[in-house]
N, C-alpha and C. Protein backbone atom coordinates (compact mmCIF):
# COMPACT_ATOMS: atom_id res chain seq x y z
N UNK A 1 -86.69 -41.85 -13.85
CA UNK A 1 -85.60 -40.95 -13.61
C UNK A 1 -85.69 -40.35 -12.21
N UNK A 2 -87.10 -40.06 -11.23
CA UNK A 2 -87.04 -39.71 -9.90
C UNK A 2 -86.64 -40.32 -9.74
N UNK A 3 -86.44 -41.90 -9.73
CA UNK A 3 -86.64 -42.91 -8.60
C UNK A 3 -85.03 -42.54 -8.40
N UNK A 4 -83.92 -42.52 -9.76
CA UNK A 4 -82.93 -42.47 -9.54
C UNK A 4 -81.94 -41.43 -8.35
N UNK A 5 -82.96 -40.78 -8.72
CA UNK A 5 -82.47 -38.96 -7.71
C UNK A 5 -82.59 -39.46 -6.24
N UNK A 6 -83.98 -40.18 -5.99
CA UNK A 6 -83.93 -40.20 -4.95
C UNK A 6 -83.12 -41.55 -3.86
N UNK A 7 -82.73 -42.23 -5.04
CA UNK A 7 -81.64 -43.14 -4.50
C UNK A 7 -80.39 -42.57 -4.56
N UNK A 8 -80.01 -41.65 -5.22
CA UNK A 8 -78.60 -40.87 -5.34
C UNK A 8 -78.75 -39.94 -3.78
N UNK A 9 -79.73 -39.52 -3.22
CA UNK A 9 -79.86 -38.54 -2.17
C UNK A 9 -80.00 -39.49 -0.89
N UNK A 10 -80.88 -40.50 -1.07
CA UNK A 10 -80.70 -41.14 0.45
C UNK A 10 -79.20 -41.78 0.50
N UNK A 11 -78.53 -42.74 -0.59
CA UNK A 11 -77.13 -42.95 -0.45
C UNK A 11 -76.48 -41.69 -0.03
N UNK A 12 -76.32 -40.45 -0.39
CA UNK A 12 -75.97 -39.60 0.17
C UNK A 12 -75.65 -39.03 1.81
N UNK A 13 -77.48 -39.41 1.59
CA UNK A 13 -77.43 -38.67 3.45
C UNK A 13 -76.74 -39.99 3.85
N UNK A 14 -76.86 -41.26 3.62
CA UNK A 14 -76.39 -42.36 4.17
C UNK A 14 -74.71 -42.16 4.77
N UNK A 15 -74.23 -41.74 4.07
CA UNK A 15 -72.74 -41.40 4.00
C UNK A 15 -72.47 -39.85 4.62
N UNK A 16 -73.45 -39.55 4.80
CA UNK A 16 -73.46 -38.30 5.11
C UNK A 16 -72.58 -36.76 4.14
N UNK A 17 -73.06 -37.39 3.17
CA UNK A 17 -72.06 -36.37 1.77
C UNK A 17 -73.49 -35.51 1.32
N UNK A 18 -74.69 -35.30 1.94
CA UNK A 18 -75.98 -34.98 1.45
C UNK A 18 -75.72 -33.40 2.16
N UNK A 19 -75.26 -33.37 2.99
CA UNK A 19 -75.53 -31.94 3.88
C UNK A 19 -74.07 -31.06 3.50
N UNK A 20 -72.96 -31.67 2.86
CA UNK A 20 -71.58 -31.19 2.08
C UNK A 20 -72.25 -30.78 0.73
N UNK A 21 -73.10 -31.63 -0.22
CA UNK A 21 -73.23 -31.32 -1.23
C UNK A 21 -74.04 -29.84 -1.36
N UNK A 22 -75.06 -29.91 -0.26
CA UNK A 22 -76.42 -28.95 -0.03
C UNK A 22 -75.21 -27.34 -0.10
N UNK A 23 -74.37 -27.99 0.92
CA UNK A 23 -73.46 -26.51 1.13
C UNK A 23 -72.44 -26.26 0.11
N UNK A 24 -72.05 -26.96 -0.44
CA UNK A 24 -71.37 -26.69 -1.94
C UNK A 24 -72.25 -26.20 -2.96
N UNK A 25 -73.40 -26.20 -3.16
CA UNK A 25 -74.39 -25.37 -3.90
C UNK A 25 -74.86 -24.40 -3.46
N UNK A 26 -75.18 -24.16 -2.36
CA UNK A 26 -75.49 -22.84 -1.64
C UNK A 26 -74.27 -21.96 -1.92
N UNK A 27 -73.03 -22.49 -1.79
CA UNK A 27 -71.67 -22.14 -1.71
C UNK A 27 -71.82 -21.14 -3.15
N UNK A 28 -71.92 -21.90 -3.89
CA UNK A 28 -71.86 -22.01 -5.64
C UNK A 28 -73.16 -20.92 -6.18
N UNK A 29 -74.18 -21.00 -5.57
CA UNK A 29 -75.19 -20.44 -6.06
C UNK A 29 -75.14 -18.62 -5.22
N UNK A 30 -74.05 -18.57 -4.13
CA UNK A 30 -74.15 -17.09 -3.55
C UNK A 30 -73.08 -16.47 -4.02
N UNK A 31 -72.13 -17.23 -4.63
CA UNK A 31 -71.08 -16.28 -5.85
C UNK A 31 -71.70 -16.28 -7.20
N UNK A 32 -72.55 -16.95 -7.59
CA UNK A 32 -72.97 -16.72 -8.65
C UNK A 32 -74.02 -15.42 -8.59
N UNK A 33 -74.48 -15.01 -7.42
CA UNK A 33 -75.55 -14.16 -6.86
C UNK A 33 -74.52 -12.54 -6.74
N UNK A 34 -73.35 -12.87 -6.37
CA UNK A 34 -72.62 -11.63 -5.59
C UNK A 34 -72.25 -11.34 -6.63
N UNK A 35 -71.58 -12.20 -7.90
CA UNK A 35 -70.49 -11.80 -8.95
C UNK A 35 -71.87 -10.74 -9.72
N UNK A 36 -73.01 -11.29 -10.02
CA UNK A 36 -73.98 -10.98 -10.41
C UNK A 36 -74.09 -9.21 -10.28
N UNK A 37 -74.73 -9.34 -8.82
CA UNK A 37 -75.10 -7.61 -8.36
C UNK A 37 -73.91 -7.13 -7.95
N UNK A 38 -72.74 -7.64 -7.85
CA UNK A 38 -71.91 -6.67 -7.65
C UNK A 38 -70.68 -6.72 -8.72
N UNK A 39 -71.11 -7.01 -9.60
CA UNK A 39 -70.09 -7.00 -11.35
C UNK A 39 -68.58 -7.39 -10.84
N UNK A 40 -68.01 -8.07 -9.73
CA UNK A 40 -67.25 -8.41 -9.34
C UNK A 40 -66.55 -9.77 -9.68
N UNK A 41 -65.02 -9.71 -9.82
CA UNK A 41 -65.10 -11.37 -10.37
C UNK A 41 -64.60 -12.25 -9.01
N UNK A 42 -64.51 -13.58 -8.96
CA UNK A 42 -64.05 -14.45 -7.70
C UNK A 42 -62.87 -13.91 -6.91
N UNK A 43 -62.15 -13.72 -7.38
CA UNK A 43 -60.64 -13.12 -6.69
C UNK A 43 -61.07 -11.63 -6.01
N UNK A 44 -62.01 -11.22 -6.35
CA UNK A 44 -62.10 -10.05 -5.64
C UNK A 44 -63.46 -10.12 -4.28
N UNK A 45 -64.47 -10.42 -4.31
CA UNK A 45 -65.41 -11.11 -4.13
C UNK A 45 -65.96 -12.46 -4.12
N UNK A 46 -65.86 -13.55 -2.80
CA UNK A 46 -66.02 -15.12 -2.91
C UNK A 46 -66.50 -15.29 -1.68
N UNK A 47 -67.70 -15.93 -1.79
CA UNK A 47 -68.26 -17.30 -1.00
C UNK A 47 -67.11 -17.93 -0.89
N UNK A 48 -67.16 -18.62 0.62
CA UNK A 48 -66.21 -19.61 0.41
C UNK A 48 -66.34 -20.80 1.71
N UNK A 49 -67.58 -20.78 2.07
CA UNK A 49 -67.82 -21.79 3.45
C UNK A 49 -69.46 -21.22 4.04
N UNK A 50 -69.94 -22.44 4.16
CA UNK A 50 -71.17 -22.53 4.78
C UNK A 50 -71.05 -23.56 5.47
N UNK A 51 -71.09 -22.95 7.00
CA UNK A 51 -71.20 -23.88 8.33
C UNK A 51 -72.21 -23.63 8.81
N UNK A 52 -73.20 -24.25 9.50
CA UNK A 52 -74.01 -23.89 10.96
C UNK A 52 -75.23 -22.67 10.31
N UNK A 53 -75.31 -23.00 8.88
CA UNK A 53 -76.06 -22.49 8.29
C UNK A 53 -75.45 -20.62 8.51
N UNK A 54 -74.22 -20.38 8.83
CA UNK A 54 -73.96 -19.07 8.27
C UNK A 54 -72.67 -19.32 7.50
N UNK A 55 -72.99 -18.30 6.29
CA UNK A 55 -72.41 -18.02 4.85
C UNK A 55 -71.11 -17.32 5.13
N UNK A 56 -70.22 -17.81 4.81
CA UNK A 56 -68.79 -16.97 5.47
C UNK A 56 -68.38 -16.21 3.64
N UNK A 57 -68.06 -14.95 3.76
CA UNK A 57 -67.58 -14.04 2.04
C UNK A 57 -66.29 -13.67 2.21
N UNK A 58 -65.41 -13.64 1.73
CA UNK A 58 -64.39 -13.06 1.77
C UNK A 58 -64.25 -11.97 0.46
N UNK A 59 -63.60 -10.78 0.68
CA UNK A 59 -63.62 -10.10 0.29
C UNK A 59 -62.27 -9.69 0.38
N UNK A 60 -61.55 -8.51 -0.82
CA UNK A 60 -60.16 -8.09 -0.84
C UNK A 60 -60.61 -6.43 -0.87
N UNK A 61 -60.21 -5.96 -0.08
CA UNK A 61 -60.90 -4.43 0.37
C UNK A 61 -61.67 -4.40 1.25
N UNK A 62 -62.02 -3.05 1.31
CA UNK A 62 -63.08 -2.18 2.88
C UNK A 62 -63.88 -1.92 1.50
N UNK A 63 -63.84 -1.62 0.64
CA UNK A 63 -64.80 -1.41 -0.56
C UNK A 63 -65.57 -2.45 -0.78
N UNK A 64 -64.98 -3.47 -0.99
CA UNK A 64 -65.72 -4.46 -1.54
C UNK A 64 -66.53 -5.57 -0.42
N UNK A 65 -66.17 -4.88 0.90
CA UNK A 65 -66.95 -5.51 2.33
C UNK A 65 -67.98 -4.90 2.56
N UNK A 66 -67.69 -3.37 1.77
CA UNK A 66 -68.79 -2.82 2.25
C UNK A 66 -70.32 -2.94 0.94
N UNK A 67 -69.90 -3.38 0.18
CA UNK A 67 -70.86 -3.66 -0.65
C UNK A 67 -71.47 -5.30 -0.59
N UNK A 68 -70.69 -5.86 0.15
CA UNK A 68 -71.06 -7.34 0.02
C UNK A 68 -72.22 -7.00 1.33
N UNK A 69 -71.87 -6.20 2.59
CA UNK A 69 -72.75 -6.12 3.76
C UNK A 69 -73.99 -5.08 2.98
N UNK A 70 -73.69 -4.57 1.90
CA UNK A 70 -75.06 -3.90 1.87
C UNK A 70 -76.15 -4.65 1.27
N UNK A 71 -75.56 -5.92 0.64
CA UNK A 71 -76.21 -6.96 -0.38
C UNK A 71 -76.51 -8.29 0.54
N UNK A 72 -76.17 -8.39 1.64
CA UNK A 72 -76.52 -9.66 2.39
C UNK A 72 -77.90 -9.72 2.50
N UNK A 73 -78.91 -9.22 3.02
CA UNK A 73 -79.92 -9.40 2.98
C UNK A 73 -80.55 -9.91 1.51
N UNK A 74 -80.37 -8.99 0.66
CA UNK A 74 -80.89 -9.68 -0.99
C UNK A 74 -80.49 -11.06 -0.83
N UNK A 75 -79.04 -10.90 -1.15
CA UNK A 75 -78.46 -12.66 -1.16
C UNK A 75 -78.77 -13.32 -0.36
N UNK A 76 -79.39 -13.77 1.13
CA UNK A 76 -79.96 -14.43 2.14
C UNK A 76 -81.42 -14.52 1.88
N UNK A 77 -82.03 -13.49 1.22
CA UNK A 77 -83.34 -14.22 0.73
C UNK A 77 -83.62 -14.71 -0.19
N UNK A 78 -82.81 -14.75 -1.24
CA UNK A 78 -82.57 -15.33 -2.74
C UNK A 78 -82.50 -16.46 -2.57
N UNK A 79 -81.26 -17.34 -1.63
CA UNK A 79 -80.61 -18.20 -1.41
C UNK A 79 -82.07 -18.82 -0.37
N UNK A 80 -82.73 -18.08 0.39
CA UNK A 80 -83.66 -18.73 1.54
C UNK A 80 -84.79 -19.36 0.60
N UNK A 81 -85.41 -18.19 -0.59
CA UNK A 81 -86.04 -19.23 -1.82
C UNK A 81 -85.92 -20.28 -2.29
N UNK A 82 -84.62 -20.34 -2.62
CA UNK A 82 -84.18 -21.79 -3.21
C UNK A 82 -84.11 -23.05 -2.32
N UNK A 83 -83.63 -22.34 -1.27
CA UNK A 83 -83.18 -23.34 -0.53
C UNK A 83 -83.64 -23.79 1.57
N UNK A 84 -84.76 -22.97 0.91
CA UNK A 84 -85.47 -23.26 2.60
C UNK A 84 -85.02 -22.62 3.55
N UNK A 85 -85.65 -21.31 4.22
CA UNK A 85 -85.78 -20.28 5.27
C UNK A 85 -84.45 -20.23 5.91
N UNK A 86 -84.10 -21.95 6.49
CA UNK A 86 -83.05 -21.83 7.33
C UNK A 86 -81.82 -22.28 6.77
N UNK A 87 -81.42 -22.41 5.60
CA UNK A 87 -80.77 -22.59 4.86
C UNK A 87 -79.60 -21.47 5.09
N UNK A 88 -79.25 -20.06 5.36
CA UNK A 88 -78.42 -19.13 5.68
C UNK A 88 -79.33 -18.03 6.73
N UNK A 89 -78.65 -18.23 7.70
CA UNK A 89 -79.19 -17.19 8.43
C UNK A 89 -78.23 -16.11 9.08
N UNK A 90 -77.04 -15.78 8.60
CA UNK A 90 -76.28 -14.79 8.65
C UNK A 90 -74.97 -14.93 7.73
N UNK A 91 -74.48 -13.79 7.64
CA UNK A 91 -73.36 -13.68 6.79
C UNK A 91 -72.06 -12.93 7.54
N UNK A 92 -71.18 -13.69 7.47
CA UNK A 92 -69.74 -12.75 7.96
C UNK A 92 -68.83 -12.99 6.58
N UNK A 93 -68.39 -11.89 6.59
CA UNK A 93 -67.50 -10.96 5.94
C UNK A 93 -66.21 -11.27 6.63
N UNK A 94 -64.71 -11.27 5.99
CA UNK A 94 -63.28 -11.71 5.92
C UNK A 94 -63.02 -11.12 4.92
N UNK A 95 -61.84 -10.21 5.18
CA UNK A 95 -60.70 -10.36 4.15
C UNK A 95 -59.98 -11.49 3.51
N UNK A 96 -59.91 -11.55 2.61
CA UNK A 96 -59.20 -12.57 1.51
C UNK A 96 -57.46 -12.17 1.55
N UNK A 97 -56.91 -13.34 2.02
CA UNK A 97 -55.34 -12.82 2.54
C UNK A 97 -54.91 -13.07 0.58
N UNK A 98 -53.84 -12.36 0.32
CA UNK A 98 -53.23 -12.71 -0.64
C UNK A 98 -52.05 -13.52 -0.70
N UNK A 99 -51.50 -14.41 -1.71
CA UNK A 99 -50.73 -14.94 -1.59
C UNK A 99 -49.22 -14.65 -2.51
């Protein structure tokens, strides 16, 4: 069953879908982190892009920016556990436009 993983991951990087997937879980694993400590659901509070190894949040409020900036550090070392030191090394904050 390794052997399989690790042919599913080099085809990956091969195609280069290995460093999309890495950031779709990081993605996935820092709303599951925010909804967490900050009892918030997606529409109000969301991950929503990891480039260049920084974590972009969007947020709907000055309330809810200001609690996501007081929690970046927790969530950047949570996420640096799982996922190796340089894995997020800053966070910006956005308003979430409505539609």
């Amino acid at each position: 069953m390794d052997k399989i993983g690790i042919i599913i991951s080099k085809r990956l990087n091969q195609h280069k879908l290995g460093e999309s997937a890495r950031a779709s879980e990081i993605v996935y694993q820092a709303n599951r982190i925010l909804q967490e400590k900050l009892q918030c659901g997606d529409d109000e509070v969301r991950a929503y892009r990891l480039k260049d190894s920084i974590l972009y949040v969007g947020t709907v409020g000055s309330a809810w920016s200001q609690e996501v900036f007081h929690q970046q550090e927790s969530l950047m070392k949570e996420i640096r556990k799982a996922h190796g030191s340089k894995s997020v090394l800053k966070v910006i904050i956005k308003s979430l436009t409505s539609s």
